[in-house]
C-alpha atoms as a PDB file:
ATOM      1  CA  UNK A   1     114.080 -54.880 223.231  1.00  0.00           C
ATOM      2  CA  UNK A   2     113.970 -53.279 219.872  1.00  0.00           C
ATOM      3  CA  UNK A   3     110.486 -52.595 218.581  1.00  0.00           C
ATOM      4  CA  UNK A   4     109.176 -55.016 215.991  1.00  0.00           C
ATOM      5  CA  UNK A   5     106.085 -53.784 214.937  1.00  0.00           C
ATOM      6  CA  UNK A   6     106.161 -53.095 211.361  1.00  0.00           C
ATOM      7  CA  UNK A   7     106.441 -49.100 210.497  1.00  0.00           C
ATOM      8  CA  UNK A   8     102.858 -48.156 208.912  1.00  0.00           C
ATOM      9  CA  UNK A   9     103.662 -44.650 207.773  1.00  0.00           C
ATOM     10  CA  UNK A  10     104.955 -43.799 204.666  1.00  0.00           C
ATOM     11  CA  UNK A  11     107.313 -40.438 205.447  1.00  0.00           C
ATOM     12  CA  UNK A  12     109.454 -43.004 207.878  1.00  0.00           C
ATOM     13  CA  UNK A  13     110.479 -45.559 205.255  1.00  0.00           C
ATOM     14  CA  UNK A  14     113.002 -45.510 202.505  1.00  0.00           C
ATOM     15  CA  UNK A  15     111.996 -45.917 198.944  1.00  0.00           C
ATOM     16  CA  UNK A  16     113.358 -49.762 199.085  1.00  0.00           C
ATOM     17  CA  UNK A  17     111.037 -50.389 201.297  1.00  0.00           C
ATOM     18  CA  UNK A  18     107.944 -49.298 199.734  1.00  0.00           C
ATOM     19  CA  UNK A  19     108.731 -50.969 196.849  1.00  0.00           C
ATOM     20  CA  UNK A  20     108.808 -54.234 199.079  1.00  0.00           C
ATOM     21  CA  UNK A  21     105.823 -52.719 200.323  1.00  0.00           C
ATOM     22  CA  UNK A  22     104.326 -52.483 197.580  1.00  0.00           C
ATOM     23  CA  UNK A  23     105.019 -55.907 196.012  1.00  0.00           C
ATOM     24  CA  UNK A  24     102.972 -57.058 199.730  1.00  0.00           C
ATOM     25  CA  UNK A  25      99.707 -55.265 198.332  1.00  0.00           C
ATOM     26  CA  UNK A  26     100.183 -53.193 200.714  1.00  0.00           C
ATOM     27  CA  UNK A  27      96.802 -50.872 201.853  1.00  0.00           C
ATOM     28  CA  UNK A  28      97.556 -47.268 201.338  1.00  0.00           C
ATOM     29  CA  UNK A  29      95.376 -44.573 203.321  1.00  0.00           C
ATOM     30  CA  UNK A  30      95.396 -41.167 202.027  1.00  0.00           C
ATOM     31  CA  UNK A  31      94.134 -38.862 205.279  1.00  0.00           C
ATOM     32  CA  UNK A  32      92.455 -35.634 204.371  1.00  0.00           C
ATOM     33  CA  UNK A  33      91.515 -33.158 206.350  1.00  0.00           C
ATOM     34  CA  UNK A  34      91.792 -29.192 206.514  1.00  0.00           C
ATOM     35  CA  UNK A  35      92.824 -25.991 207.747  1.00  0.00           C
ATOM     36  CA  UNK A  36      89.828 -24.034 208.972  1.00  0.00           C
ATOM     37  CA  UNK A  37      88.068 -22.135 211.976  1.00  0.00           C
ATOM     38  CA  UNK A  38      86.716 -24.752 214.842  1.00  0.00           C
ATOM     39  CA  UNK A  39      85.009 -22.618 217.054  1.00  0.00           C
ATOM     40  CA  UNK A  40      86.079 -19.902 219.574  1.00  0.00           C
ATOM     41  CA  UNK A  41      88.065 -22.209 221.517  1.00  0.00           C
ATOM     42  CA  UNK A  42      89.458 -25.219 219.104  1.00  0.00           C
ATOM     43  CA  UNK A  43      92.758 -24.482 216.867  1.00  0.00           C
ATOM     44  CA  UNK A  44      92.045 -24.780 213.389  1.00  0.00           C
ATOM     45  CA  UNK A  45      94.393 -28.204 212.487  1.00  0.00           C
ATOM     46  CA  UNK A  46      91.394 -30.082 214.275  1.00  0.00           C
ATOM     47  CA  UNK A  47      89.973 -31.537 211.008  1.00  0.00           C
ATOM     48  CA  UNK A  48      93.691 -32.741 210.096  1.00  0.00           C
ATOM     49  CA  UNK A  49      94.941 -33.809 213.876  1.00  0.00           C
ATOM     50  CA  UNK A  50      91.301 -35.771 214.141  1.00  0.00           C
ATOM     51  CA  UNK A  51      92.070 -37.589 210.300  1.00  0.00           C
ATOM     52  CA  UNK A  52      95.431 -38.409 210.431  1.00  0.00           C
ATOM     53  CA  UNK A  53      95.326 -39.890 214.409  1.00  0.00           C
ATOM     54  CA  UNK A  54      92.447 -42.141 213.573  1.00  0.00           C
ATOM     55  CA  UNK A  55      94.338 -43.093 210.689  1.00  0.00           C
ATOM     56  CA  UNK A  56      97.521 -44.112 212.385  1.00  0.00           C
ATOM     57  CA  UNK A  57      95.248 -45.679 214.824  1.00  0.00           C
ATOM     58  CA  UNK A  58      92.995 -48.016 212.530  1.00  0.00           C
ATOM     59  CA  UNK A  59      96.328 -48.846 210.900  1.00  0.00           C
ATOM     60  CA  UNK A  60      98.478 -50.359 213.316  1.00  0.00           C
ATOM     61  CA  UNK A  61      95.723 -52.632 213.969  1.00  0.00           C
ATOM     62  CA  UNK A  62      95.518 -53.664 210.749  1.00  0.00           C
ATOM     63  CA  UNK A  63      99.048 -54.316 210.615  1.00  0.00           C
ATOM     64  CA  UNK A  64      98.619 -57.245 213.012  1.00  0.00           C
ATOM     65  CA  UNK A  65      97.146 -59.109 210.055  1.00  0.00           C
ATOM     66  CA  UNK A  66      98.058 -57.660 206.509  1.00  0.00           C
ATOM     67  CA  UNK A  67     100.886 -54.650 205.007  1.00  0.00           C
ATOM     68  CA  UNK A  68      99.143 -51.221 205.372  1.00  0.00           C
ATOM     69  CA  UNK A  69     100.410 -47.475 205.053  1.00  0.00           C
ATOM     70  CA  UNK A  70      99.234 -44.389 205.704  1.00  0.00           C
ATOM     71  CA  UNK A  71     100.673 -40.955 203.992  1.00  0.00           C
ATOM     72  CA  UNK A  72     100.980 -38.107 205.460  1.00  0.00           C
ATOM     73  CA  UNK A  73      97.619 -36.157 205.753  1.00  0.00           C
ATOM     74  CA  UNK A  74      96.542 -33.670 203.497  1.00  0.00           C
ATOM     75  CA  UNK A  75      96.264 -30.639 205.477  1.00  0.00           C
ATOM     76  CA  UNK A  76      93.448 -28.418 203.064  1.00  0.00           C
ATOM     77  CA  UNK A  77      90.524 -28.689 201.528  1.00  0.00           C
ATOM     78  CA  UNK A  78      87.001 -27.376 200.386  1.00  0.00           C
ATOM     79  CA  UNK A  79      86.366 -24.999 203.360  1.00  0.00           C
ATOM     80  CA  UNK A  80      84.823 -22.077 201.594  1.00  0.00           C
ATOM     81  CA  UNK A  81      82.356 -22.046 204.337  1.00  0.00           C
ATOM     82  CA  UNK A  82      84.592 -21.125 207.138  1.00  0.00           C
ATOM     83  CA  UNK A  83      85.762 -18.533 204.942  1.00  0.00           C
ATOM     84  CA  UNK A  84      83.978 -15.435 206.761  1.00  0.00           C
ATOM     85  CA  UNK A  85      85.506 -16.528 210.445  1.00  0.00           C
ATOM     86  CA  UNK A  86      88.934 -16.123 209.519  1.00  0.00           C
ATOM     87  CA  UNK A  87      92.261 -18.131 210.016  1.00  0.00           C
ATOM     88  CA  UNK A  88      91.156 -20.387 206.890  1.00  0.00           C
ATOM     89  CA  UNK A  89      93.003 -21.939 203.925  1.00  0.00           C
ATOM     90  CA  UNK A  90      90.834 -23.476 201.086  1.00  0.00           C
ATOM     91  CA  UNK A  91      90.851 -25.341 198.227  1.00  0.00           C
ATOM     92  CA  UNK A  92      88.720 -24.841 195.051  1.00  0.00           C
ATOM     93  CA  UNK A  93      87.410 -27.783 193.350  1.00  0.00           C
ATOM     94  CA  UNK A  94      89.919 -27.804 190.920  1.00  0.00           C
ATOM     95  CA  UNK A  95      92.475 -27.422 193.359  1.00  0.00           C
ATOM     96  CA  UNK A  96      91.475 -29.758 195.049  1.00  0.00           C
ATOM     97  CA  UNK A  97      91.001 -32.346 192.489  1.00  0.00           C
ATOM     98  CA  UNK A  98      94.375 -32.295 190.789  1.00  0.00           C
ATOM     99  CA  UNK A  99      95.666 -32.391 194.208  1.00  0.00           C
ATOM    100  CA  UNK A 100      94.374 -35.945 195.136  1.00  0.00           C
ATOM    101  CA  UNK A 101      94.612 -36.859 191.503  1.00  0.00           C
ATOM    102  CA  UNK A 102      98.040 -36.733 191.720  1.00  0.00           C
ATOM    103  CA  UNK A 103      98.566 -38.111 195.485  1.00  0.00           C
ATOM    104  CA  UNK A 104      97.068 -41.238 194.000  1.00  0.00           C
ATOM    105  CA  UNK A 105      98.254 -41.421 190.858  1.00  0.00           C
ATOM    106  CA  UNK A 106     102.103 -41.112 191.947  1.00  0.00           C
ATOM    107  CA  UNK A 107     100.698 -44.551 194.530  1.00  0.00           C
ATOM    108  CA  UNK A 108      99.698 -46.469 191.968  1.00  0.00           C
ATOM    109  CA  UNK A 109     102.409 -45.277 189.802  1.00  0.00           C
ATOM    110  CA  UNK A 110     104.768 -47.398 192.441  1.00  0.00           C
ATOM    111  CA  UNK A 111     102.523 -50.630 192.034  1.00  0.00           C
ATOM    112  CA  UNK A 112     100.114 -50.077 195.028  1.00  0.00           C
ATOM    113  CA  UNK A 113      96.870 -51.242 193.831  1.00  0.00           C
ATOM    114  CA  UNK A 114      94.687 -51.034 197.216  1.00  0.00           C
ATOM    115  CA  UNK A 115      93.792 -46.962 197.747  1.00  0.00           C
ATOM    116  CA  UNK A 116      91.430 -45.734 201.019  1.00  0.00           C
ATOM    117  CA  UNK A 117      90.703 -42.074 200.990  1.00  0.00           C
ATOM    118  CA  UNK A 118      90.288 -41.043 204.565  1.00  0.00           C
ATOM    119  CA  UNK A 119      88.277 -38.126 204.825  1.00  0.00           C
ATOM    120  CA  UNK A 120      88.103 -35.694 208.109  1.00  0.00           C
ATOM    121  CA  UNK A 121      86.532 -32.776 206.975  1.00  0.00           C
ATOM    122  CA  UNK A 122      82.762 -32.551 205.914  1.00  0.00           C
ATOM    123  CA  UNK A 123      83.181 -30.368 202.881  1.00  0.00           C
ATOM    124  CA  UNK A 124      85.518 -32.606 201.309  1.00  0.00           C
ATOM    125  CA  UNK A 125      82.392 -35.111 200.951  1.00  0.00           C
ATOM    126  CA  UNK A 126      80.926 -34.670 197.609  1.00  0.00           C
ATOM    127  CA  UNK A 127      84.296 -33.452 196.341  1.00  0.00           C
ATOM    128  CA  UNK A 128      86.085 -36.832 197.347  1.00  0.00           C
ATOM    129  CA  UNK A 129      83.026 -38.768 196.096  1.00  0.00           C
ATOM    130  CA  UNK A 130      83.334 -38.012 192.730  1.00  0.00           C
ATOM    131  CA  UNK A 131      87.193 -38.466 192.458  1.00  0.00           C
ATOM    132  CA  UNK A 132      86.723 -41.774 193.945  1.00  0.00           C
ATOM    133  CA  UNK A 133      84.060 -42.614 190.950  1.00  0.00           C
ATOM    134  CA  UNK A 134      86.166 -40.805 188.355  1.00  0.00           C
ATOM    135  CA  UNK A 135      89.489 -42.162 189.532  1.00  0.00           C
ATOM    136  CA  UNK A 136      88.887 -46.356 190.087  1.00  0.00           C
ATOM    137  CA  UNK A 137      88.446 -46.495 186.326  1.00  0.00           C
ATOM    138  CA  UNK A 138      91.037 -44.480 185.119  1.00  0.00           C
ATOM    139  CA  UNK A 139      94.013 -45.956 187.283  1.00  0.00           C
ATOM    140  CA  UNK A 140      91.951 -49.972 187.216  1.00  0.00           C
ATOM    141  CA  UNK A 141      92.291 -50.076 190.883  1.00  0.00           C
ATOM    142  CA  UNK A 142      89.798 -50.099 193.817  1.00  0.00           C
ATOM    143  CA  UNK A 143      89.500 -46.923 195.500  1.00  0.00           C
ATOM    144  CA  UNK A 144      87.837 -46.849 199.230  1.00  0.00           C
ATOM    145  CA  UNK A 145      86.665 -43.642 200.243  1.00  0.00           C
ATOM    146  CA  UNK A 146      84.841 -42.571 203.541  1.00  0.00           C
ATOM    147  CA  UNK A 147      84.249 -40.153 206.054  1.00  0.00           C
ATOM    148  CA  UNK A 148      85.479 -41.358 209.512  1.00  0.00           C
ATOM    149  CA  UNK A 149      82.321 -40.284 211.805  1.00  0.00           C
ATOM    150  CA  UNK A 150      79.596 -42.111 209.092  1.00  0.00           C
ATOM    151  CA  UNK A 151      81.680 -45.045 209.001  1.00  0.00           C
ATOM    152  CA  UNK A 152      82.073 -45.383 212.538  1.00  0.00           C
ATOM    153  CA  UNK A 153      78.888 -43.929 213.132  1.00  0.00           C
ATOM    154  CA  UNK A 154      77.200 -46.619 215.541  1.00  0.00           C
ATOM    155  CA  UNK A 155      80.352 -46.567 218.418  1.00  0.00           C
ATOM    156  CA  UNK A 156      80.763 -42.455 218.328  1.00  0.00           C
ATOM    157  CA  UNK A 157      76.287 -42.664 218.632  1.00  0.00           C
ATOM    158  CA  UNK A 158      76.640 -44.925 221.596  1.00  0.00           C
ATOM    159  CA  UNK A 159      79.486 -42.749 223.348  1.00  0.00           C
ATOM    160  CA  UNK A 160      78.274 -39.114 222.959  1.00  0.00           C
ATOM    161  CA  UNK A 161      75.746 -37.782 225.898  1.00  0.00           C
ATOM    162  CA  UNK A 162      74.298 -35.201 224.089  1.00  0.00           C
ATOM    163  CA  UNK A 163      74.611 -35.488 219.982  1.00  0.00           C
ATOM    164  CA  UNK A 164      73.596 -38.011 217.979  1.00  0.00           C
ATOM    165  CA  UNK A 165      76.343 -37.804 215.708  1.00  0.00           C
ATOM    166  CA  UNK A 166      79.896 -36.416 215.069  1.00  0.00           C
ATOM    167  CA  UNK A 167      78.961 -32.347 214.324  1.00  0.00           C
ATOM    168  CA  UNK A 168      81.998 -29.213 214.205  1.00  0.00           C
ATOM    169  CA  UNK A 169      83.528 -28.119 217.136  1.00  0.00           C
ATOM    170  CA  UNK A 170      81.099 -29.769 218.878  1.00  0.00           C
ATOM    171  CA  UNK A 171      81.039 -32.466 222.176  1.00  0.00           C
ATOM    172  CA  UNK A 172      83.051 -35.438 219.739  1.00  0.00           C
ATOM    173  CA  UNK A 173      85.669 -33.033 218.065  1.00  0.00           C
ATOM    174  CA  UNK A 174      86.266 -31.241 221.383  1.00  0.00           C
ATOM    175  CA  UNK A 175      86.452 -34.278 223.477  1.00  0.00           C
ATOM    176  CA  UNK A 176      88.804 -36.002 221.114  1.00  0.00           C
ATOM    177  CA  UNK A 177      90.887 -33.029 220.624  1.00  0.00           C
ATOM    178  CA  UNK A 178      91.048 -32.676 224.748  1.00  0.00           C
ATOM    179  CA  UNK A 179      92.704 -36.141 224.889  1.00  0.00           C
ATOM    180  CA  UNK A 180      95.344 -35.432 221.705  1.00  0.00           C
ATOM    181  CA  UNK A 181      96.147 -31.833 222.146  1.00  0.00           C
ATOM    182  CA  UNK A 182      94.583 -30.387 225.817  1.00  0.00           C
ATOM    183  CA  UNK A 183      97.038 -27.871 225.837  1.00  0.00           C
ATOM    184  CA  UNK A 184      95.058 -26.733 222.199  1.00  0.00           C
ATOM    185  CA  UNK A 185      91.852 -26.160 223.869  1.00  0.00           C
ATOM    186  CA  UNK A 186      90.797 -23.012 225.137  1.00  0.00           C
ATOM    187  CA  UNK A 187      88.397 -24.626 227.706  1.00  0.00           C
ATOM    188  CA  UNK A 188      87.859 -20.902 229.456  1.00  0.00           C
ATOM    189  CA  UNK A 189      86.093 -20.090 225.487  1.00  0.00           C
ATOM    190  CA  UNK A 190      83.135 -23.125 225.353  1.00  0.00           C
ATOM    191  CA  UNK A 191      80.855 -21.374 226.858  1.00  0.00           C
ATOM    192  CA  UNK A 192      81.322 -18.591 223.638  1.00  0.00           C
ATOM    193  CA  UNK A 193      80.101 -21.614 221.329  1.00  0.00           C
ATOM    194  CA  UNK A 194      76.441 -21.398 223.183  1.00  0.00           C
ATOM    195  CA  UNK A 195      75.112 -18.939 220.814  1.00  0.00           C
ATOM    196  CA  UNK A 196      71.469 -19.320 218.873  1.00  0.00           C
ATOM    197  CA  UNK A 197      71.556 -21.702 215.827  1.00  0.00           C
ATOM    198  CA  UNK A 198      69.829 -21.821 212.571  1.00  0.00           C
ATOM    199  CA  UNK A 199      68.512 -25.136 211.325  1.00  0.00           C
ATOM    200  CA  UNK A 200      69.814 -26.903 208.833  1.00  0.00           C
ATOM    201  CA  UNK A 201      68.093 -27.577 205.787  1.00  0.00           C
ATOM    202  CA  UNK A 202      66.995 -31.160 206.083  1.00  0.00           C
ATOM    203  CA  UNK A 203      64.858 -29.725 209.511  1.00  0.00           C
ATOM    204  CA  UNK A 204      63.182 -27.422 207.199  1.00  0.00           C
ATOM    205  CA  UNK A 205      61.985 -29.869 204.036  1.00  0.00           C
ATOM    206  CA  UNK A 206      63.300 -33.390 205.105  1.00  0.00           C
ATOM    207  CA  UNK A 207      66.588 -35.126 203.646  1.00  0.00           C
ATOM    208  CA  UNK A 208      67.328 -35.663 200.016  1.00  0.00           C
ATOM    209  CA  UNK A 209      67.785 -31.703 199.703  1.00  0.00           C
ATOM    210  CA  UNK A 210      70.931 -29.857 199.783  1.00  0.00           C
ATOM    211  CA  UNK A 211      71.442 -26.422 200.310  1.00  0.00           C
ATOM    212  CA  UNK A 212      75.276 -24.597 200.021  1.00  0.00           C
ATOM    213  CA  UNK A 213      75.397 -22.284 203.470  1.00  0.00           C
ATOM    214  CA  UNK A 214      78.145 -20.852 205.390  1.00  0.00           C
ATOM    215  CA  UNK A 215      78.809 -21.625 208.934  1.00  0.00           C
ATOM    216  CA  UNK A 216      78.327 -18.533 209.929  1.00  0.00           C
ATOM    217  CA  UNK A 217      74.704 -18.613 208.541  1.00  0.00           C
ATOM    218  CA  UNK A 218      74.166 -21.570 210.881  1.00  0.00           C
ATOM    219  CA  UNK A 219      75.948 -20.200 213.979  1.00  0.00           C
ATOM    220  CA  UNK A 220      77.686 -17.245 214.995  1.00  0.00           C
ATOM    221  CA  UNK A 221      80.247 -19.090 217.307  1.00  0.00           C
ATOM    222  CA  UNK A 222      81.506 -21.465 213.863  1.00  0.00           C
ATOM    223  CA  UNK A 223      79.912 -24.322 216.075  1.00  0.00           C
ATOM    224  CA  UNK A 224      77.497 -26.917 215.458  1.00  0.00           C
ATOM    225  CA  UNK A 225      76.859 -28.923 218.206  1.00  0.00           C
ATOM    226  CA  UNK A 226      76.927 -28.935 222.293  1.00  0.00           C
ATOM    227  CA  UNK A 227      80.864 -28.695 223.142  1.00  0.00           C
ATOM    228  CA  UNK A 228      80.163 -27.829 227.076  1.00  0.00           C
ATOM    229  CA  UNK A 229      79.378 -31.725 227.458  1.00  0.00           C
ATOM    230  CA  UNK A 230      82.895 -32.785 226.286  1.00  0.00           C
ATOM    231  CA  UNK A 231      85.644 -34.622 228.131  1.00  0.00           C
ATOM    232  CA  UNK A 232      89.459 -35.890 227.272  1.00  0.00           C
ATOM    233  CA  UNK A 233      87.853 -39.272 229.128  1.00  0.00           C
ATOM    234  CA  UNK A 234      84.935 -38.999 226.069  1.00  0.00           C
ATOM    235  CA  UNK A 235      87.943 -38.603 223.672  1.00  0.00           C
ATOM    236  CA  UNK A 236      89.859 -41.390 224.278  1.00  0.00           C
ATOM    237  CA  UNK A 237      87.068 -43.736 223.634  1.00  0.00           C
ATOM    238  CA  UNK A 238      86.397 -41.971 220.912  1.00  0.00           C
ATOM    239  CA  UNK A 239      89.381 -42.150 218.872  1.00  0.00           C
ATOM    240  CA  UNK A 240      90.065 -45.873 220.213  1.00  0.00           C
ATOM    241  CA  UNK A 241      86.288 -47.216 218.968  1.00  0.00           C
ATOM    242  CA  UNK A 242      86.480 -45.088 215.858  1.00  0.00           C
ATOM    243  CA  UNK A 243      90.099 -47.011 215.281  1.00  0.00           C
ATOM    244  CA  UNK A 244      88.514 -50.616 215.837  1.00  0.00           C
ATOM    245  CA  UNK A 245      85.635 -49.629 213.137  1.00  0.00           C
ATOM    246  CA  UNK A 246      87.350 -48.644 210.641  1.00  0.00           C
ATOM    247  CA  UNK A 247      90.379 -51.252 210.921  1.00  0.00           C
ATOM    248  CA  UNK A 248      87.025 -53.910 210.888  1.00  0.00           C
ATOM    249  CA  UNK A 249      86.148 -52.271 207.570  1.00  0.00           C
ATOM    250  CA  UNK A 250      89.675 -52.369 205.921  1.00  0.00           C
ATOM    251  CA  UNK A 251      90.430 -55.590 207.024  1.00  0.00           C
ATOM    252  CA  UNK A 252      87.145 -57.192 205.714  1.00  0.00           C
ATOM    253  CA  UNK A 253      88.030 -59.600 202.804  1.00  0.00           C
ATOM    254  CA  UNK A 254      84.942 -58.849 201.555  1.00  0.00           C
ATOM    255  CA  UNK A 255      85.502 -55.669 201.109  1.00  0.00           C
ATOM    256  CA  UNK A 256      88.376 -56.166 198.561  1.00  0.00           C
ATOM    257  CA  UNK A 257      86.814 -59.025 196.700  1.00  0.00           C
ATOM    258  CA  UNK A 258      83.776 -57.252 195.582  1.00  0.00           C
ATOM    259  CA  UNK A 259      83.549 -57.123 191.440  1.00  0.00           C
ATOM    260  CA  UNK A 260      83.966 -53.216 191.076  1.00  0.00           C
ATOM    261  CA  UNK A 261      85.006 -52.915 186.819  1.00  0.00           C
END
């Protein structure tokens, strides 16, 4: 039987068809992610595997009920803090800026007016942020943005052992890598990530501070977190709950009613 399930990624369809998809309303994701050290025994596409699967995932549930697309992912970003460890590409600000700038403007420039920025990398945060504040106005569309692990923050709390949230390198990233990629991880090299830690800022003076530091300020090994407790079986629920979250959140009329001008 052929497979009827409509095609949710934009690199597989003609340019008819996103024009149809387009005049649907469509949802468009944008994954970003990066290029940077994960640890002694992770590859360094983790950031951009993690982004674009849950992606993909969220969206073909989605597509059960309403158009939705997601782009290829955006494979760098603002990683200046993996710089010292090696095998890192990084962005600049500005760099980085006209980069999504023009991702979205070339979407809307094809009539898509619904825009999610998917974000897999912490130091993309702030960065992603303010282009979603400086970019809503200036192309008169609604522009989600979030970070996978805080929106899906309750289902990755209730499934980690040892971490209350989703860190680097750590028992989430590894265990969902170990269920993508297994042949990626370097399971013999965990036991280099149990090095001494520094703590972060917000242990020192208590949240609302922030403080630029490189990893390898915090940790020797690149790793924040407790990787030794991960498992592929960890990693498929993982990915799967993360997927239901965030396809809860897109699909939420709500969500796309709110007065934003």
């Amino acid at each position: 039987m052929p497979d009827t399930k409509p095609e949710i990624e934009w690199r597989r369809l003609r340019a008819d068809q996103l024009r149809e998809k387009a005049k649907e309303n469509a949802i468009v994701i944008v994954p970003v992610g990066s290029l940077e050290q994960h640890g002694p025994h992770l590859p360094v596409e983790v950031d951009s595997l993690l982004g674009e699967t849950v992606a993909l995932r969220a969206a073909r549930i989605v597509a059960e009920k309403e158009p939705i697309l997601v782009t290829p992912c955006l494979w760098t970003g603002i990683s200046e803090h993996h710089m010292s460890f090696g095998g890192t590409i990084t962005l600049g600000f500005p760099a980085f800026s006209a980069l999504i700038t023009d991702v979205v403007h070339s979407i809307v420039r094809h009539g898509f007016k619904r825009v999610v920025l998917l974000n897999g990398h912490g130091g993309n945060d702030n960065g992603l942020r303010v282009l979603a504040d400086e970019l809503s106005p200036k192309f008169n569309i609604p522009i989600l943005q979030f970070t996978y692990w805080y929106a899906a923050a309750a289902p990755i709390a209730r499934i980690l052992e040892t971490q209350k949230q989703l860190l680097h390198a750590c028992e989430a990233e590894t265990s969902m890598t170990m269920h993508l990629r297994p042949e990626l991880v370097a399971r013999d090299r965990i036991k280099l990530a149990d090095v001494n830690t520094t703590p972060d800022i917000t242990d020192v003076v208590g949240g609302g501070v922030y403080l630029w530091r490189s990893l390898a300020s915090r940790s020797s090994a690149g790793v924040i977190g407790n990787p030794g407790a991960a498992t592929p079986e960890k990693g498929e629920r993982l990915v799967a709950d993360i997927a239901k979250e965030i396809a809860a959140k897109l699909t939420n009329k709500d969500v796309w009613q709110l007065p934003w001008r």
